[in-house]
Protein backbone atom coordinates (compact mmCIF):
# COMPACT_ATOMS: atom_id res chain seq x y z
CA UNK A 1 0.56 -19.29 -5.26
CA UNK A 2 -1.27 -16.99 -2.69
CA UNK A 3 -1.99 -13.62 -3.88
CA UNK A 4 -2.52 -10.22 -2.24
CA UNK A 5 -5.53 -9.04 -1.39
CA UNK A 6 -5.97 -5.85 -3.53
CA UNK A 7 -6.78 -3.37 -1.15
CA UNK A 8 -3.33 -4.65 0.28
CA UNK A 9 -1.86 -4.15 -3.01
CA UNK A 10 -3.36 -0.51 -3.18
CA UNK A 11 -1.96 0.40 0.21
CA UNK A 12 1.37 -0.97 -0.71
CA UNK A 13 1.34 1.43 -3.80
CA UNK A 14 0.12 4.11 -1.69
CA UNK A 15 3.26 4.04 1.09
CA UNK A 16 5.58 3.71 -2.09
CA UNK A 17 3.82 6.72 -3.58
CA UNK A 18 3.75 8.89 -0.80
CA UNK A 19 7.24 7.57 0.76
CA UNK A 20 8.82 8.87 -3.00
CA UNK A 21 7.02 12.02 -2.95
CA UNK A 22 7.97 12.90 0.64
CA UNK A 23 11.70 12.15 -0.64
CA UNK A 24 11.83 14.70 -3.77
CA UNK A 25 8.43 16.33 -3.54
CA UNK A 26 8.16 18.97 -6.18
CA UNK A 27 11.97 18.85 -7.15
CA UNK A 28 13.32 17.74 -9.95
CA UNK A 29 15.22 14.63 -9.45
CA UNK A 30 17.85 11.95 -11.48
CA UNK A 31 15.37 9.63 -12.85
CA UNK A 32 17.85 6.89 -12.01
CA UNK A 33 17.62 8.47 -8.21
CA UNK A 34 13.80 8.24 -8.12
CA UNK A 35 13.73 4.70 -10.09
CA UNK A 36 16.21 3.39 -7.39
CA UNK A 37 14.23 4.77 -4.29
CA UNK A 38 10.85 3.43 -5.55
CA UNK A 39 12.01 -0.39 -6.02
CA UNK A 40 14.00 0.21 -2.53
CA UNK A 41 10.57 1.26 -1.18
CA UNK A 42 8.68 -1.18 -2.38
CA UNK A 43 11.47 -4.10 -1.34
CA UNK A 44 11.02 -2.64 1.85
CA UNK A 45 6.76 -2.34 1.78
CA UNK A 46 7.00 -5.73 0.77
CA UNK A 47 9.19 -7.26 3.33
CA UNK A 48 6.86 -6.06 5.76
CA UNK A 49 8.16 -2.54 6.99
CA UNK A 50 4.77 -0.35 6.91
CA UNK A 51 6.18 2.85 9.28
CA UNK A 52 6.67 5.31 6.28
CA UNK A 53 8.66 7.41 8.83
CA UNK A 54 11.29 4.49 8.77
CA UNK A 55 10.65 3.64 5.02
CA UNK A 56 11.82 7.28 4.37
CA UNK A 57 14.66 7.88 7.05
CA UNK A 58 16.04 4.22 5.26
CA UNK A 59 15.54 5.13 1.36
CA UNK A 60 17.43 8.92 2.56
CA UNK A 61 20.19 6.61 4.25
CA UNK A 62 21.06 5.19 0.65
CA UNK A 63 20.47 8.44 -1.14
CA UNK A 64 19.00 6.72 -4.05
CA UNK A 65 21.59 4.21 -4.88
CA UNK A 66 20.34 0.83 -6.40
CA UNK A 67 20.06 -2.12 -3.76
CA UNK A 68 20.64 -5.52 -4.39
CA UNK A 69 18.73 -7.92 -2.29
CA UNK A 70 20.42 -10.96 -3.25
CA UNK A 71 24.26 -9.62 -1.28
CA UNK A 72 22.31 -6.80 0.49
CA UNK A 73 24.32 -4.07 -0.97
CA UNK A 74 23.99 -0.14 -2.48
CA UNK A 75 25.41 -0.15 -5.54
């Protein structure tokens, strides 16, 4: 199994991490709401998308409800 490099890994973190913060910011948000955007972030960092401005126009569209890759829906 081929593995990331980890700088790769880093900047994947990084997008989630800043894609998240640009969402709530300083705010104080459902835990559940935050949980849900980071994994949606991250599904979408690691299918490929890298624009954060697109990464955080999608992860508002589903206002932080969970996504299930298997049926592609928001639950």
């Amino acid at each position: 199994m081929a593995s990331s490099p980890p700088g790769e890994i880093q900047d994947e973190h990084a997008i989630v991490e800043r894609a998240v913060k640009r969402l709530y910011g300083p705010r104080q948000a459902d835990a559940h709401l935050k949980e849900n955007t980071a994994e949606l972030v991250a599904y979408l960092v690691n299918s490929g998308i890298r624009d954060e401005d697109d990464i955080v126009e999608l992860a508002r569209i589903a206002n932080g409800k969970r996504y299930d890759p298997s049926n592609g829906t928001f639950l």
